[in-house]
PDB file of N, CA and C in Angstrom:
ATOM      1  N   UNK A   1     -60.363  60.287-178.222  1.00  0.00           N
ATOM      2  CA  UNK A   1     -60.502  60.221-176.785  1.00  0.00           C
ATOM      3  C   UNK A   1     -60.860  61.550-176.144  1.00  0.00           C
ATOM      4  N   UNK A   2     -60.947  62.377-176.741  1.00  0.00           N
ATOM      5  CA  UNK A   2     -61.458  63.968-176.488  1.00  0.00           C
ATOM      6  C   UNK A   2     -63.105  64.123-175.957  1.00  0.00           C
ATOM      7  N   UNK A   3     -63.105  64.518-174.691  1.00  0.00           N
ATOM      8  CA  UNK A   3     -64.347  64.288-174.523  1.00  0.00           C
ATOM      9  C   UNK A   3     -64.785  65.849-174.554  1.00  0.00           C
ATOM     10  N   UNK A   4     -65.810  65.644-175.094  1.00  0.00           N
ATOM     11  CA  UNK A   4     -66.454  67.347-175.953  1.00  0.00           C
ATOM     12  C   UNK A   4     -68.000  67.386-175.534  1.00  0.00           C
ATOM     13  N   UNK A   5     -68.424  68.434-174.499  1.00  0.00           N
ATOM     14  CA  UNK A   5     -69.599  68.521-174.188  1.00  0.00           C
ATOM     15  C   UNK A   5     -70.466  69.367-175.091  1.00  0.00           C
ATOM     16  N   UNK A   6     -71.356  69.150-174.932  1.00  0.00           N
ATOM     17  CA  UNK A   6     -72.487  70.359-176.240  1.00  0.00           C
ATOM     18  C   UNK A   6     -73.531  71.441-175.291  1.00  0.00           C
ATOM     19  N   UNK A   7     -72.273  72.238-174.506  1.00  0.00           N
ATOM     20  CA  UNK A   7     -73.139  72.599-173.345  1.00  0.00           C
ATOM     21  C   UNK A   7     -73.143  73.794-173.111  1.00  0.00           C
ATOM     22  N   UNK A   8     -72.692  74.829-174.164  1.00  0.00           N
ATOM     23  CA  UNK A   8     -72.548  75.931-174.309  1.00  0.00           C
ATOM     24  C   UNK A   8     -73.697  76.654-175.296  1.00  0.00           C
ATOM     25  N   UNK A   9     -73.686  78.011-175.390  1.00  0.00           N
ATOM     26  CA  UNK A   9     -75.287  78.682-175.828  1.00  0.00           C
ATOM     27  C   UNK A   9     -74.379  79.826-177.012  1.00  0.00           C
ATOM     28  N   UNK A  10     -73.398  80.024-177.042  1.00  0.00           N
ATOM     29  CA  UNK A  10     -72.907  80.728-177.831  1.00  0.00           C
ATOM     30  C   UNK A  10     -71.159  80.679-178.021  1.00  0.00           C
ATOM     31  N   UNK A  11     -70.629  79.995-177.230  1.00  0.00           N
ATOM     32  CA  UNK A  11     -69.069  79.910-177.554  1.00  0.00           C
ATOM     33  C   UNK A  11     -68.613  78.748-177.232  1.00  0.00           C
ATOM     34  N   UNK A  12     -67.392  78.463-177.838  1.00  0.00           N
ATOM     35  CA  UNK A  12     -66.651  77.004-177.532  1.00  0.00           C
ATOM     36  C   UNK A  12     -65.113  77.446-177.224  1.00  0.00           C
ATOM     37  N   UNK A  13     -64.459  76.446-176.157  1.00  0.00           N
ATOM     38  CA  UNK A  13     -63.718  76.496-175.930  1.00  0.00           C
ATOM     39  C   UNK A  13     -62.699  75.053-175.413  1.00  0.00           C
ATOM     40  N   UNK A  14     -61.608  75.117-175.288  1.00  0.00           N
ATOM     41  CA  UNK A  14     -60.932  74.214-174.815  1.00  0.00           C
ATOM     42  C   UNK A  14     -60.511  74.756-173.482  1.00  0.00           C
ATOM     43  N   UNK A  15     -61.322  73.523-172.145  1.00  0.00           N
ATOM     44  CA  UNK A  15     -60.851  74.018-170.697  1.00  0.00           C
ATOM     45  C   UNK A  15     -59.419  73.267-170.098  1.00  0.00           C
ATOM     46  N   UNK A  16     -58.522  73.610-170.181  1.00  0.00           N
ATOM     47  CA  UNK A  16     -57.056  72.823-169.584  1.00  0.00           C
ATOM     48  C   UNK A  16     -56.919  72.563-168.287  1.00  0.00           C
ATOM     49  N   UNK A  17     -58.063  73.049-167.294  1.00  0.00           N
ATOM     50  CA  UNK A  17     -58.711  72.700-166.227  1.00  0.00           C
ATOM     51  C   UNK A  17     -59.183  71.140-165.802  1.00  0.00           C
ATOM     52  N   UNK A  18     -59.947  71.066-167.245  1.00  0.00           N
ATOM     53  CA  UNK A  18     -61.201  70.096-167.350  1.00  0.00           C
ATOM     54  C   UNK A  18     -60.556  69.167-168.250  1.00  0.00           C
ATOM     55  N   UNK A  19     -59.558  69.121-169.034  1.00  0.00           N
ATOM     56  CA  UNK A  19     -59.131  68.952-170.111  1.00  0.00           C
ATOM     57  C   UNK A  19     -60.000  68.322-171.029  1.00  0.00           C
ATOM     58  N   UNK A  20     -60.997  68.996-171.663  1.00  0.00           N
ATOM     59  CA  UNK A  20     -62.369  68.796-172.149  1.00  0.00           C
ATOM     60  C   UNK A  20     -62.632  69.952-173.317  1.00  0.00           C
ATOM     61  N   UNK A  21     -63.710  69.917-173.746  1.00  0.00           N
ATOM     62  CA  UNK A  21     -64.101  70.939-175.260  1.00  0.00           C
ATOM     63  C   UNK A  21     -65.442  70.862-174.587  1.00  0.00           C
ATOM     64  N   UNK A  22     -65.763  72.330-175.134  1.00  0.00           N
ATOM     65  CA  UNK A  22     -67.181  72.850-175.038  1.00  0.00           C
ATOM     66  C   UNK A  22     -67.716  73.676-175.662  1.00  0.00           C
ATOM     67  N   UNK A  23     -68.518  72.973-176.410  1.00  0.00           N
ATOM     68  CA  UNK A  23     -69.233  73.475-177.945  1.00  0.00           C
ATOM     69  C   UNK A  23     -70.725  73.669-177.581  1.00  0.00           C
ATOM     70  N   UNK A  24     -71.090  74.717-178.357  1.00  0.00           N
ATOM     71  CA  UNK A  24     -72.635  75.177-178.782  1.00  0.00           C
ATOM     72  C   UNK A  24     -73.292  73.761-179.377  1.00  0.00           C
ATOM     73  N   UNK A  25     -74.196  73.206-179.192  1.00  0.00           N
ATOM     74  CA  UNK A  25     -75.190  71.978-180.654  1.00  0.00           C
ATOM     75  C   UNK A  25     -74.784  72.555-182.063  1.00  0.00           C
ATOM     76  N   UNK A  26     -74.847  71.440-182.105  1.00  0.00           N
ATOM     77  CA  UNK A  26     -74.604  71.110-183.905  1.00  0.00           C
ATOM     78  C   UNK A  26     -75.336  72.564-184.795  1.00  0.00           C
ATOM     79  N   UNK A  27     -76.839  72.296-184.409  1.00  0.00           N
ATOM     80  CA  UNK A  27     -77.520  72.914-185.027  1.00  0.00           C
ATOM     81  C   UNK A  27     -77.757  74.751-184.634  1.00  0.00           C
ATOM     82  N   UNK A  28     -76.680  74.738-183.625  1.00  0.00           N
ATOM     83  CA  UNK A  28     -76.546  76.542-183.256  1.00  0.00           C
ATOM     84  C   UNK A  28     -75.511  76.871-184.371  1.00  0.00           C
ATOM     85  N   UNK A  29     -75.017  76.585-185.188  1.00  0.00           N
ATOM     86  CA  UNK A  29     -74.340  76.786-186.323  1.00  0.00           C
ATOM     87  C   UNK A  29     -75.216  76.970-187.348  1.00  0.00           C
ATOM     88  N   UNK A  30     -74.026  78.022-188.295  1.00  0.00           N
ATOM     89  CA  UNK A  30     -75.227  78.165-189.434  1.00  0.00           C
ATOM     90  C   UNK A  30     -75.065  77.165-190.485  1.00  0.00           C
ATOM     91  N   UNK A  31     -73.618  76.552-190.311  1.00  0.00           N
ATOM     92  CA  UNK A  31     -73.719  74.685-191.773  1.00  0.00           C
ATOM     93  C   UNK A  31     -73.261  74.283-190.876  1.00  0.00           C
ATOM     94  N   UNK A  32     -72.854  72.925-191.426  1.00  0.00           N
ATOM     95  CA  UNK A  32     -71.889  71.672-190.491  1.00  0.00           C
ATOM     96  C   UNK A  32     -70.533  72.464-190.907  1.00  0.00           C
ATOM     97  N   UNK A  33     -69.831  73.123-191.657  1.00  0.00           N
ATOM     98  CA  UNK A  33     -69.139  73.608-192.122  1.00  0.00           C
ATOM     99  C   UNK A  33     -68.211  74.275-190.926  1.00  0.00           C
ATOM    100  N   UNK A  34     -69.040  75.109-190.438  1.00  0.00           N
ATOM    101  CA  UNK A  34     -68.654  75.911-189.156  1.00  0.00           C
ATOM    102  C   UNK A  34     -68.383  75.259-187.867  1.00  0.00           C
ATOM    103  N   UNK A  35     -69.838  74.405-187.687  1.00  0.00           N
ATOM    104  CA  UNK A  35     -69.355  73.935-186.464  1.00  0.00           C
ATOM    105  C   UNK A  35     -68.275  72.889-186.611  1.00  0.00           C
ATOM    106  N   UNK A  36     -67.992  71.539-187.847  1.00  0.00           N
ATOM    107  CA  UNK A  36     -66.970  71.126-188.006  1.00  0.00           C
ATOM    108  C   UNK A  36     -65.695  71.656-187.496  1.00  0.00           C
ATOM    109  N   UNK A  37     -65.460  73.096-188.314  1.00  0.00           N
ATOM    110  CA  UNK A  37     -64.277  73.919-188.387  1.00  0.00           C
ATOM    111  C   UNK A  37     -63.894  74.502-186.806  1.00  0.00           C
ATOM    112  N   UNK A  38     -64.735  74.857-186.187  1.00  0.00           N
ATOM    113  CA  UNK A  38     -64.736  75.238-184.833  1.00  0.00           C
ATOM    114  C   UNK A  38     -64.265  74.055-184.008  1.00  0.00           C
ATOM    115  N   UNK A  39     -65.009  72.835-183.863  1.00  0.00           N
ATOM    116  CA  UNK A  39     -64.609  71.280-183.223  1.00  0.00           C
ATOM    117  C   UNK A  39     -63.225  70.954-183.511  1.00  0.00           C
ATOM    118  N   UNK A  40     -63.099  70.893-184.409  1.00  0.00           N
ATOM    119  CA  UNK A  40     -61.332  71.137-185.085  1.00  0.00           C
ATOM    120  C   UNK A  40     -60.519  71.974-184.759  1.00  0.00           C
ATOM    121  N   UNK A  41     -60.721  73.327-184.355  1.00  0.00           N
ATOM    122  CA  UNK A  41     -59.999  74.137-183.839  1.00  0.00           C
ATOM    123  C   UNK A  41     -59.521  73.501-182.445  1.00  0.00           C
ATOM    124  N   UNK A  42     -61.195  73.381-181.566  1.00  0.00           N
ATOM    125  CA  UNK A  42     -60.645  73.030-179.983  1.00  0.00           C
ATOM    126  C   UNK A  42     -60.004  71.990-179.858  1.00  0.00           C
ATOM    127  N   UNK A  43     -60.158  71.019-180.590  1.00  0.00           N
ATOM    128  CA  UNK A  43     -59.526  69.443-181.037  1.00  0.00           C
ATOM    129  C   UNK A  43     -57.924  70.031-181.032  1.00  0.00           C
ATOM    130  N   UNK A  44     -57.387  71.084-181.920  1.00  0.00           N
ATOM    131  CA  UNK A  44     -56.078  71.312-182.030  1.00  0.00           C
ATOM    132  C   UNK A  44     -55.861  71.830-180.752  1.00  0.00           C
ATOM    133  N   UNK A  45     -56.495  72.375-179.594  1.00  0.00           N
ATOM    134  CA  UNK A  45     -55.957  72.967-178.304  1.00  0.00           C
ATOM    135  C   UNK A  45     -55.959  72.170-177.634  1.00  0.00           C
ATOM    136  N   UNK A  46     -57.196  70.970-177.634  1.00  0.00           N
ATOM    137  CA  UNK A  46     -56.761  70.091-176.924  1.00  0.00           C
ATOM    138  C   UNK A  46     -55.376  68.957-176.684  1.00  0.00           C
ATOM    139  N   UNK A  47     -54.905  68.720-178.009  1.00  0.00           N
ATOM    140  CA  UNK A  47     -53.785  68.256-178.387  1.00  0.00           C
ATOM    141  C   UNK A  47     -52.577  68.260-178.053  1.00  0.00           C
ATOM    142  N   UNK A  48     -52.458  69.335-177.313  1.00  0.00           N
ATOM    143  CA  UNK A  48     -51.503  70.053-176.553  1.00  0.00           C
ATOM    144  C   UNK A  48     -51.401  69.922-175.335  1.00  0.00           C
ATOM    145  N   UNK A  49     -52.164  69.286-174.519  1.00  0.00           N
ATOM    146  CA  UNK A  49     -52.393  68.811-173.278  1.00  0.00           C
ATOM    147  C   UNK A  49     -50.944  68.268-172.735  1.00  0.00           C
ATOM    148  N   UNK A  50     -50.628  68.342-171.279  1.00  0.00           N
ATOM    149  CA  UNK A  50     -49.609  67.736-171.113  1.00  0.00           C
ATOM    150  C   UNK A  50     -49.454  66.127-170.964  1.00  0.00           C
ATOM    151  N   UNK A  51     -50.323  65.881-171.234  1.00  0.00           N
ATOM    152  CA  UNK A  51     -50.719  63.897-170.950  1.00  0.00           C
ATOM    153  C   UNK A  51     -50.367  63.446-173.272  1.00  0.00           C
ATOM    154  N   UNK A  52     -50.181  64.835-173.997  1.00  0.00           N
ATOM    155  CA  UNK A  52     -50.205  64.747-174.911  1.00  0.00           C
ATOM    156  C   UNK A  52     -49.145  65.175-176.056  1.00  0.00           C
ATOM    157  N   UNK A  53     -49.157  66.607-176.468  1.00  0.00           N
ATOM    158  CA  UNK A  53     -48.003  66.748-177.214  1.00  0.00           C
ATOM    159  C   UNK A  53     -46.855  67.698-176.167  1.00  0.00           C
ATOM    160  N   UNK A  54     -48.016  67.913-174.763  1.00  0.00           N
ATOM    161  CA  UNK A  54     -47.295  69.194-174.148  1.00  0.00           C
ATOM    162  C   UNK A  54     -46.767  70.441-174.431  1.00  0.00           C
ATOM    163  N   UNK A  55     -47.499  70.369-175.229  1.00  0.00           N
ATOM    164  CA  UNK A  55     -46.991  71.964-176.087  1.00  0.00           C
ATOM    165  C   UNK A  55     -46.992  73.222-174.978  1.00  0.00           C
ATOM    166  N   UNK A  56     -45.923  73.917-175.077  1.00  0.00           N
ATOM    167  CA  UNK A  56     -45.339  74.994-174.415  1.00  0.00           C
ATOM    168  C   UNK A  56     -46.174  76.325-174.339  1.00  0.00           C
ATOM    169  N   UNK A  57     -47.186  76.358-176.135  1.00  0.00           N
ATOM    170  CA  UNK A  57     -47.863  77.480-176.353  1.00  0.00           C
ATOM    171  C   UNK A  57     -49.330  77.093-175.058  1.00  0.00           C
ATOM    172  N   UNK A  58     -49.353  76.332-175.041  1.00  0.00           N
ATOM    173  CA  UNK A  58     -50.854  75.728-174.379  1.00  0.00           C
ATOM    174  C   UNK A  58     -50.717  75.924-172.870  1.00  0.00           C
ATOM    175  N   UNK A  59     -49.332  75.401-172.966  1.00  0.00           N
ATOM    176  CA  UNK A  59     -49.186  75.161-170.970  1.00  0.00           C
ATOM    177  C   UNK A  59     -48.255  76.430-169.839  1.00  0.00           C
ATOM    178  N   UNK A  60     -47.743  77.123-170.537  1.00  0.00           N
ATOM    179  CA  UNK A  60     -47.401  77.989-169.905  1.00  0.00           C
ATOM    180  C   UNK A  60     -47.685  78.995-169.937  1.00  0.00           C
ATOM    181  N   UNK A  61     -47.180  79.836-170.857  1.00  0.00           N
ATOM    182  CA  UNK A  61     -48.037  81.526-170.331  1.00  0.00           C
ATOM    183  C   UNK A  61     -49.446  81.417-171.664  1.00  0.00           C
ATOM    184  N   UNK A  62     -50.196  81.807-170.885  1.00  0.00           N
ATOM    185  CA  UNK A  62     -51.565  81.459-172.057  1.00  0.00           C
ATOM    186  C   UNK A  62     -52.697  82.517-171.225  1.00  0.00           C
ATOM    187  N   UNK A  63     -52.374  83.785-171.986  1.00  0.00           N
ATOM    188  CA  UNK A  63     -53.267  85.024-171.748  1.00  0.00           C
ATOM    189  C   UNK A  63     -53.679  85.736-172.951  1.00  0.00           C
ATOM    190  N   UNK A  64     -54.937  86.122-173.013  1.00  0.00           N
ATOM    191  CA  UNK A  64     -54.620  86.838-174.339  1.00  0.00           C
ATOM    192  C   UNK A  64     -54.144  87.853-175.102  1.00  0.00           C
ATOM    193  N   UNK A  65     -53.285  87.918-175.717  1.00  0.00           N
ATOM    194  CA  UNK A  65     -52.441  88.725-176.344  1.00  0.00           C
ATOM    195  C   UNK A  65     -50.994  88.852-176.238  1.00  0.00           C
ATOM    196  N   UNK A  66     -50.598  87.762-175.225  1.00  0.00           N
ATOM    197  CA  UNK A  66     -49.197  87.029-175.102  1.00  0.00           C
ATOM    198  C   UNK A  66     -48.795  86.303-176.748  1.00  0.00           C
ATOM    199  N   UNK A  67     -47.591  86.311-177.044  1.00  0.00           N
ATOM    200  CA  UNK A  67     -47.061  86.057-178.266  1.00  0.00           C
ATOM    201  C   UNK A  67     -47.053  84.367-177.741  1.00  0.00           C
ATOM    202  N   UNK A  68     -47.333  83.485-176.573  1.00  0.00           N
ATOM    203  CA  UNK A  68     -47.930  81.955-176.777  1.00  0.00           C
ATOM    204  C   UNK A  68     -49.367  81.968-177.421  1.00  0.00           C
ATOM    205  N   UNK A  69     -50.155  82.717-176.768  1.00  0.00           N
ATOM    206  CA  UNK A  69     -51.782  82.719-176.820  1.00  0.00           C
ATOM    207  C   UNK A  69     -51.549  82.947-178.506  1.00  0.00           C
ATOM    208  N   UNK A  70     -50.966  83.898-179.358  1.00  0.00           N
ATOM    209  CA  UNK A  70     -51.197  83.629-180.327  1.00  0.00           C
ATOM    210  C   UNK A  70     -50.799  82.758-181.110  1.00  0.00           C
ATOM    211  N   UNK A  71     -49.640  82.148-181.005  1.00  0.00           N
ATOM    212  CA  UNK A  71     -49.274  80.952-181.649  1.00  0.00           C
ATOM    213  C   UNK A  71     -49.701  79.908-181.152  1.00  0.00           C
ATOM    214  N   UNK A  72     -50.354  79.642-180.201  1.00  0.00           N
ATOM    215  CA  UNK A  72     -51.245  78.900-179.347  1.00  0.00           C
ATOM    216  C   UNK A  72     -52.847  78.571-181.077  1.00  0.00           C
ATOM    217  N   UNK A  73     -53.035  79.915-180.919  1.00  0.00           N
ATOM    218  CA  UNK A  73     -54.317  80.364-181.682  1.00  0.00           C
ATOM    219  C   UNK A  73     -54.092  79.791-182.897  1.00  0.00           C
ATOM    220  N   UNK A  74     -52.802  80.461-183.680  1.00  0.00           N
ATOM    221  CA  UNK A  74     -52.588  79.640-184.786  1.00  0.00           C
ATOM    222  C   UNK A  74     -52.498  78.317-184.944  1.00  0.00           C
ATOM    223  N   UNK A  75     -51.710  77.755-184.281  1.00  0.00           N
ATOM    224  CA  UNK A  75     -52.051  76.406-184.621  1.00  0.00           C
ATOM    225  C   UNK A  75     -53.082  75.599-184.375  1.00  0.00           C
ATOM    226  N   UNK A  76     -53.774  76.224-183.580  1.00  0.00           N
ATOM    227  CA  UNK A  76     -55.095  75.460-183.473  1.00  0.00           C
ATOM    228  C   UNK A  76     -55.755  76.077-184.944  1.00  0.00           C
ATOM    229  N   UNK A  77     -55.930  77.119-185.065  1.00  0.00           N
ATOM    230  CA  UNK A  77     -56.533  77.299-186.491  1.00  0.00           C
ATOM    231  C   UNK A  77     -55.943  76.023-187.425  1.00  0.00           C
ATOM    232  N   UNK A  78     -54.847  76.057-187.920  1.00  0.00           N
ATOM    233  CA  UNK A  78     -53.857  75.587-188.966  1.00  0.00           C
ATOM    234  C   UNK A  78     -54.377  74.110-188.565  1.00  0.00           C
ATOM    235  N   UNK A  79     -54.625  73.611-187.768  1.00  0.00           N
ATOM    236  CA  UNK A  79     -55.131  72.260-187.256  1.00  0.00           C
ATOM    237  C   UNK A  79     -56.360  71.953-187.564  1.00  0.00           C
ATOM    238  N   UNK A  80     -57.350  72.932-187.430  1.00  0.00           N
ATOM    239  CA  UNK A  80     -59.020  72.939-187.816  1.00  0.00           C
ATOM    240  C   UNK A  80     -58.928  72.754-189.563  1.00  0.00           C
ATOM    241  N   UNK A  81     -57.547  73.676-190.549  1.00  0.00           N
ATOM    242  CA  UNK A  81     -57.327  73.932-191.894  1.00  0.00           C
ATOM    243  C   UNK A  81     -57.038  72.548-192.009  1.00  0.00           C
ATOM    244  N   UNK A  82     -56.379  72.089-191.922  1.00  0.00           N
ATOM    245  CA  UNK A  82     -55.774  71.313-192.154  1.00  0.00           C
ATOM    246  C   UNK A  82     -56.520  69.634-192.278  1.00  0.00           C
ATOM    247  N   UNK A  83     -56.797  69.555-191.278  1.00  0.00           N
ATOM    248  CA  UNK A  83     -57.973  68.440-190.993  1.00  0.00           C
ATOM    249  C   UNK A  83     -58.918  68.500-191.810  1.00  0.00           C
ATOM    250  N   UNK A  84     -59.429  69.455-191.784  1.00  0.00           N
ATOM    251  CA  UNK A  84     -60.477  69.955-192.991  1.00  0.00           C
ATOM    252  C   UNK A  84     -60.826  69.509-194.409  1.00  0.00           C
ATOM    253  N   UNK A  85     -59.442  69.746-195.040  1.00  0.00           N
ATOM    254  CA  UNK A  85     -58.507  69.548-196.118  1.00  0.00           C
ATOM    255  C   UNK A  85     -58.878  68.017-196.248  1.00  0.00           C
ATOM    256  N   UNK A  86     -58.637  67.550-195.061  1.00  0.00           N
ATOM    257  CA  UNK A  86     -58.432  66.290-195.602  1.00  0.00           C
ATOM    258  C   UNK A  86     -59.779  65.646-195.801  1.00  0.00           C
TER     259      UNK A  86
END
């Protein structure tokens, strides 16, 4: 149910604004590999939404270099790994 635009020219992100993903095209990647792994990442930030797991790292203090923002970061990584995997 993640709605993910392809409307970006060089970065992707998850907007908690918009509660939406916004990715570069498929083919601005250098394999499917990457951009997969990247879609998976924002997929794990999105997840966190408060309509969702409400996660604490996502919804409250979220700046960068705050000790949320990074465990924020990690688990969205560990989420992109993980999925991956499978």
């Amino acid at each position: 149910g993640a709605e993910i635009a392809h409307d970006q020219r060089d970065r992707a992100f998850y907007s908690r604004a918009t509660d939406s993903i916004h990715l570069p095209p498929q083919h601005a990647f250098a394999n499917p590999a990457d951009y997969y792994g990247t879609a998976l990442h924002e997929l794990g930030h999105w997840s966190g939404h408060p309509s969702r797991l409400n996660r604490q790292t996502l919804n409250e203090s979220y700046r960068f270099g705050d000790p949320n923002y990074a465990k924020e970061e990690l688990r969205a990584e560990l989420t992109s790994v993980f999925l991956a995997a499978e």
